[in-house]
Protein backbone atom coordinates (compact mmCIF):
# COMPACT_ATOMS: atom_id res chain seq x y z
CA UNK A 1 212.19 89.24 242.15
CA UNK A 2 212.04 86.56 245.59
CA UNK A 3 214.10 87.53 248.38
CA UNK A 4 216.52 84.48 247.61
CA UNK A 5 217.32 86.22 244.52
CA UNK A 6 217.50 89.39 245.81
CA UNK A 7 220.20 88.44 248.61
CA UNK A 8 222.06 86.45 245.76
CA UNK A 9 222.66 89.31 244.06
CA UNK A 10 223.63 91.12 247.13
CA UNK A 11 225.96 88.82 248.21
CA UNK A 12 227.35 88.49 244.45
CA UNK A 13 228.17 92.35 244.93
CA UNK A 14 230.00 92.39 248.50
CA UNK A 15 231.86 89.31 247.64
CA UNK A 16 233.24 91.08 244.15
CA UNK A 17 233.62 94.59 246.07
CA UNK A 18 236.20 92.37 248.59
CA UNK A 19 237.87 90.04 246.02
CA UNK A 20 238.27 93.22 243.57
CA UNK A 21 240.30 95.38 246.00
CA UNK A 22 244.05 95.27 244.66
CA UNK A 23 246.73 96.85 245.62
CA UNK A 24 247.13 99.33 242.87
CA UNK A 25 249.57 98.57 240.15
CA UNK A 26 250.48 99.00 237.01
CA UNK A 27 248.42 96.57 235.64
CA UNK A 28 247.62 94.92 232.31
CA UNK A 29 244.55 97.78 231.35
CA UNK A 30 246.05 100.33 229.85
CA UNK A 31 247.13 103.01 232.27
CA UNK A 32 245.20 106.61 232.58
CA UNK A 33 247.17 109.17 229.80
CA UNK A 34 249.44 106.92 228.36
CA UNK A 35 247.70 106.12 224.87
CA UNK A 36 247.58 109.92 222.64
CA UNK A 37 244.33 111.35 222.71
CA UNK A 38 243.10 110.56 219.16
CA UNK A 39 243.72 106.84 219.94
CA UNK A 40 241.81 107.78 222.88
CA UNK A 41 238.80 108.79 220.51
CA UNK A 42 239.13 106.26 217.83
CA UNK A 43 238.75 103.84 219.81
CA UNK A 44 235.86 105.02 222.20
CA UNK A 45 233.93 105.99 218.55
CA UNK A 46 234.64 101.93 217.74
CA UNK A 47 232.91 100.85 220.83
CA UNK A 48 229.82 102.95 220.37
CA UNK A 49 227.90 100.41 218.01
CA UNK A 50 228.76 97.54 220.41
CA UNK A 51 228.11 99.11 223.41
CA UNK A 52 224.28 100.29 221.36
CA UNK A 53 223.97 96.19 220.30
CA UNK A 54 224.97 95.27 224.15
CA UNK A 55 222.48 97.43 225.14
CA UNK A 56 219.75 95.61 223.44
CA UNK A 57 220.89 92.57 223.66
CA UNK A 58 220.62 93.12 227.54
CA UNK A 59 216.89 94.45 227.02
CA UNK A 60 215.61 91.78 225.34
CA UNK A 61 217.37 89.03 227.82
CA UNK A 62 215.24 90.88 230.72
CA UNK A 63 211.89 91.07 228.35
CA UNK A 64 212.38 87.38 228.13
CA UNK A 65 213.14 86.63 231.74
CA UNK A 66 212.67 89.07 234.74
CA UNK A 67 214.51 86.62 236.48
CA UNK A 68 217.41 86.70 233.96
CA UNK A 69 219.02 89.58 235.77
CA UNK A 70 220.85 86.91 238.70
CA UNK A 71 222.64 85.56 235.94
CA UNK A 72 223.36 88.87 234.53
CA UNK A 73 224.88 90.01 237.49
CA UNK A 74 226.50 86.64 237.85
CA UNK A 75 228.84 87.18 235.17
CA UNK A 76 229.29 90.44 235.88
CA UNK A 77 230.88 89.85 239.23
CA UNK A 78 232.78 87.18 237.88
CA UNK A 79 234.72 89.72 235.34
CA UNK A 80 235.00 92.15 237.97
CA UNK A 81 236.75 89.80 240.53
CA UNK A 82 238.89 88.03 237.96
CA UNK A 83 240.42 91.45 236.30
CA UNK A 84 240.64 93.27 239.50
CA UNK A 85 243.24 89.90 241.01
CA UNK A 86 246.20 91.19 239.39
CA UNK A 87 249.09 88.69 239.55
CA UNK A 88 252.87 89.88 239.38
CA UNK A 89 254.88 89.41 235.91
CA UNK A 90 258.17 88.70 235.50
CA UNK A 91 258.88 91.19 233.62
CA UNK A 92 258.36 93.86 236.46
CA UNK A 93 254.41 94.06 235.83
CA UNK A 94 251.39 92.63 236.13
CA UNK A 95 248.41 89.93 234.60
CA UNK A 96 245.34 89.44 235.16
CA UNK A 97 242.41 86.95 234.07
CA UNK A 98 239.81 88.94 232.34
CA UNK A 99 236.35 86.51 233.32
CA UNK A 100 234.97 87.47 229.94
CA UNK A 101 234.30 84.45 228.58
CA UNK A 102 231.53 83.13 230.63
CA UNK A 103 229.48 86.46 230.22
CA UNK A 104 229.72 85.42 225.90
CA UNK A 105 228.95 81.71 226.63
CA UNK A 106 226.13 82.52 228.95
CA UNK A 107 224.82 85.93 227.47
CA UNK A 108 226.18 86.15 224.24
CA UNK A 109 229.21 88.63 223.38
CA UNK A 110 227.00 92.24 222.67
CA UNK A 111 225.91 91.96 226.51
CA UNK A 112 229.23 91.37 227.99
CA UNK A 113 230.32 94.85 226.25
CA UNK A 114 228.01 96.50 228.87
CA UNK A 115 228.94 94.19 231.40
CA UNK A 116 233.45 95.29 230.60
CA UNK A 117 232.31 98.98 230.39
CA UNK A 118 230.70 99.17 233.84
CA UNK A 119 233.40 96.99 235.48
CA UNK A 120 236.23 99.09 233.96
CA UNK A 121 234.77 102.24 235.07
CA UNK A 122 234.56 101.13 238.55
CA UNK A 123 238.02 99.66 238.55
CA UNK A 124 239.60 102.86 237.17
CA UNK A 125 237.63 105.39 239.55
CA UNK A 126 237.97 102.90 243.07
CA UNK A 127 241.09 100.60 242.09
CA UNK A 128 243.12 102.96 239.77
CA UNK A 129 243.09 100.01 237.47
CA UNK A 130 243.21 101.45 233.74
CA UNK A 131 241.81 104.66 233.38
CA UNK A 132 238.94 106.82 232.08
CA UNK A 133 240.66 108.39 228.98
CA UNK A 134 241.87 104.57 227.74
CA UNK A 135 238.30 103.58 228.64
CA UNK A 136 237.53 103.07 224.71
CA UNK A 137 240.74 101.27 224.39
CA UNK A 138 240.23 98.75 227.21
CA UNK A 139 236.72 98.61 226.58
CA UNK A 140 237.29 97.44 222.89
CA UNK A 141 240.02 95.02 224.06
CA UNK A 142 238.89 93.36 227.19
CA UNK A 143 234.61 93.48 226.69
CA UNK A 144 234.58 93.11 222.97
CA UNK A 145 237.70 91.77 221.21
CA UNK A 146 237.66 89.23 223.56
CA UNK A 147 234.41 88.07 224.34
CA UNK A 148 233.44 87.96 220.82
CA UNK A 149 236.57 85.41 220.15
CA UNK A 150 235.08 83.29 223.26
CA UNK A 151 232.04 83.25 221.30
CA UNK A 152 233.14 82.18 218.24
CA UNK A 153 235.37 79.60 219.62
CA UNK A 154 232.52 78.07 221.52
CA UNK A 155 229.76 78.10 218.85
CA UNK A 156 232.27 76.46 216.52
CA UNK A 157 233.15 73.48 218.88
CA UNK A 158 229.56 73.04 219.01
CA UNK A 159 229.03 72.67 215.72
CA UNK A 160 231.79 70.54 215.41
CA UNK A 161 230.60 68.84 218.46
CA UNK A 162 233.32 68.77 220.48
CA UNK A 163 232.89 68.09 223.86
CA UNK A 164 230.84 70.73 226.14
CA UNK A 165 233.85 71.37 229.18
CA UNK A 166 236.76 71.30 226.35
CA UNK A 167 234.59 73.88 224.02
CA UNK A 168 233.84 76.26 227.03
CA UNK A 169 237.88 76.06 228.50
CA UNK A 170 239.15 76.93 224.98
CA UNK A 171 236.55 79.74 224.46
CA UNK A 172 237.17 81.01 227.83
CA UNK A 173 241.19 80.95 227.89
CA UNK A 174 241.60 81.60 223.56
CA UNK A 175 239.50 84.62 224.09
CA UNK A 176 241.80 85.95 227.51
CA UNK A 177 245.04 85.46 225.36
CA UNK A 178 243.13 87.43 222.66
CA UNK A 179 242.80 90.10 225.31
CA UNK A 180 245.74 90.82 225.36
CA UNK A 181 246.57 90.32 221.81
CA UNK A 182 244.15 93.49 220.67
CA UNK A 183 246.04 95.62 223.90
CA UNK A 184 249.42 94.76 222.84
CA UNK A 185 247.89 95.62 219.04
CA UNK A 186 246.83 99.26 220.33
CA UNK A 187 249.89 99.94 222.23
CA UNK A 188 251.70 98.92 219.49
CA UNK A 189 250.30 101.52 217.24
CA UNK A 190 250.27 103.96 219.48
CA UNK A 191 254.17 103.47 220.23
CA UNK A 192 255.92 101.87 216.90
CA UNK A 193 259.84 101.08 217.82
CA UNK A 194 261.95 103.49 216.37
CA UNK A 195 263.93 101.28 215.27
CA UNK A 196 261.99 98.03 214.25
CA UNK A 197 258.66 99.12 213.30
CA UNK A 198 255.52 98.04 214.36
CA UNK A 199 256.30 94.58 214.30
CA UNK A 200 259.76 94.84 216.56
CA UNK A 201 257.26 96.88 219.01
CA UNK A 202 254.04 94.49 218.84
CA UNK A 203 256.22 91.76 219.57
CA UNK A 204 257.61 93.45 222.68
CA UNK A 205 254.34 94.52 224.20
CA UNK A 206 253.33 90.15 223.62
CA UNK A 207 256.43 88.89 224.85
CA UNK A 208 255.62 91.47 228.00
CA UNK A 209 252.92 89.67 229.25
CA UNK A 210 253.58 86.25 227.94
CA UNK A 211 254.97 84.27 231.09
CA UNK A 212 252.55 85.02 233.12
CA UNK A 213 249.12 85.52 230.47
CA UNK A 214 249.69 82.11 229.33
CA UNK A 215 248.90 80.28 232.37
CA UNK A 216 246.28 82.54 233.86
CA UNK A 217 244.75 81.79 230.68
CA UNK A 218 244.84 78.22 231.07
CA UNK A 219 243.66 78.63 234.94
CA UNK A 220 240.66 81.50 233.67
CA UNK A 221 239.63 78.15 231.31
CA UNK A 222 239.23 75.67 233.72
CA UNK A 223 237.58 78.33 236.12
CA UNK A 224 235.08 79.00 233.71
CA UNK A 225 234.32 75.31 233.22
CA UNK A 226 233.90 74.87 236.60
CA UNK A 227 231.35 77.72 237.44
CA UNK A 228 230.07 76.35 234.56
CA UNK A 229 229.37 73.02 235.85
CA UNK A 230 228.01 74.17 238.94
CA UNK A 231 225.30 76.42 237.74
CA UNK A 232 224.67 73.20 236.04
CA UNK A 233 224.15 71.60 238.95
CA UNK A 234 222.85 73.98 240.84
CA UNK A 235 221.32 76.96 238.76
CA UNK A 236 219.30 74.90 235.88
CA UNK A 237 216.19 76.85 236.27
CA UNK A 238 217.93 80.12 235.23
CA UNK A 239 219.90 78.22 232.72
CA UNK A 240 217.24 77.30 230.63
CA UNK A 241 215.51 80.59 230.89
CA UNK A 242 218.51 81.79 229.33
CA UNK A 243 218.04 78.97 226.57
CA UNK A 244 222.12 78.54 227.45
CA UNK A 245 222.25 81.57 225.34
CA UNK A 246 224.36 80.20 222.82
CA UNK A 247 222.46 76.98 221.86
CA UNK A 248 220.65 75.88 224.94
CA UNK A 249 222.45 72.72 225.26
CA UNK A 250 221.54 72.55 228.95
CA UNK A 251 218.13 70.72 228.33
C-alpha cells in the first residue's frame, strides 16, 4: 500500500469519526431492548449466511486487488457518516440516510453486509445509535435488505439500459426507502396493534418515518450519484480494478 493511500484511508476514518458524532437520539435503528429476545435471535440466525457470503465476497475483492481496500473503506465511511447524521421527524423522531447503496453498486451487496455490521456496532457502543441485542435486526434491515434492493435496481436499469446517473439515484434512494420498509416490517411483528392487526400496526411504523424518509431518500440518491461521478473523475484507476463491480461500465 503507497503512503497516498495509506493517508486516504486515514483521513477517510477521522473525517467519518467527526461527521458520525450525533447527538444521541432515538433514532431510526432499532433501539437497544425494545424488539423480544427471540426476534432478537431470529433475526441474528438470518444474517449469519450473509454475513459468511460478505465475508468472501470481501476476500476475493482483496485477492484480486491489494489496492481494492481504499475503495473498501470508501464506502464504508460513507455508510457510517450518512446513518450516524440523524435528521429530526415530524413525528417527534428521527431519519437518517443509510449510504448503503454505493457499497452494492461499487462492491456488490454480500460485502456491504460486513461493511453495516461493523458500522452498526460502532454506532451502538460510541453513539448509542441502535443497539447490540437488535444488532441482527438492523443488520438484516439496513446492510442486507437494503443493499441487495440497490443491487437489483441497478443491475436491472443496466440491462434495460437506462441511463448510468438515473440507474445509480434510483438504486441508491429505492433501496434507503426499502430500509426502512424491512424495519417497519420487524417492528411490526414484533408489536401487532391490538386492535388492527398487523397491517393497522405496519402501516403506523411507515407512516412514522414517511415525511422525513422520503426526501432523505431522494437527497441519499443524488449523493450517491455524485460521489459517484467523482471517483469517476478522479478515482478511475481503482474503479476499474474493481471491474465497477457490477458490470464494469467504467471502461
Amino acid at each position: 500500500m503507497t503512503m497516498k493511500e495509506k493517508k486516504l484511508i486515514l483521513g477517510t476514518a477521522v473525517a467519518a469519526l467527526f461527521l458520525g458524532i450525533a447527538p444521541s437520539a432515538s433514532a431510526m435503528h432499532i433501539m437497544e431492548g425494545y424488539l423480544p429476545p427471540t426476534f432478537c435471535i431470529v433475526w441474528g440466525v438470518i444474517c449469519l449466511p450473509f454475513l459468511v457470503a460478505g465475508f468472501l465476497s470481501i476476500k476475493r475483492t482483496l485477492a484480486d486487488n491489494r489496492r481494492n481496500i481504499t475503495m473498501i473503506a470508501m464506502a464504508a465511511a460513507f455508510v457510517f457518516v450518512l446513518s450516524s447524521l440523524k435528521i429530526p421527524s415530524v413525528t417527534g423522531s428521527c431519519s437518517h440516510m443509510t449510504g448503503t447503496g454505493l457499497g452494492a453498486i461499487l462492491l456488490g451487496p454480500s460485502a456491504v453486509s460486513i461493511l453495516g455490521i461493523i458500522v452498526l456496532i460502532f454506532q451502538a457502543i460510541l453513539l448509542a445509535h441502535g443497539g447490540l441485542t437488535t444488532l441482527g435486526a438492523n443488520t438484516f434491515s439496513m446492510a442486507i435488505a437494503g443493499p441487495f434492493v440497490s443491487f437489483g435496481i441497478y443491475a436491472l436499469c443496466k440491462k434495460l439500459k437506462v441511463n448510468k446517473s438515473v440507474g445509480i439515484f434510483l438504486a441508491a434512494s429505492i433501496g434507503d426507502l426499502f430500509t426502512y420498509c424491512v424495519t417497519s416490517f420487524q417492528l411490526t411483528m414484533a408489536y401487532p396493534s391490538p386492535t388492527g392487526g398487523y397491517m393497522a400496526s405496519l402501516l403506523k411504523f411507515l407512516a412514522v418515518f414517511a415525511p422525513t424518509q422520503v426526501p432523505l431518500a431522494i437527497i441519499e440518491g443524488i449523493l450517491t450519484v455524485v460521489i459517484v461521478m467523482g471517483l469517476e473523475t478522479y478515482a478511475k484507476p481503482e474503479l476499474n480494478a474493481l471491474k465497477f463491480a457490477v458490470g464494469g461500465d467504467t471502461k
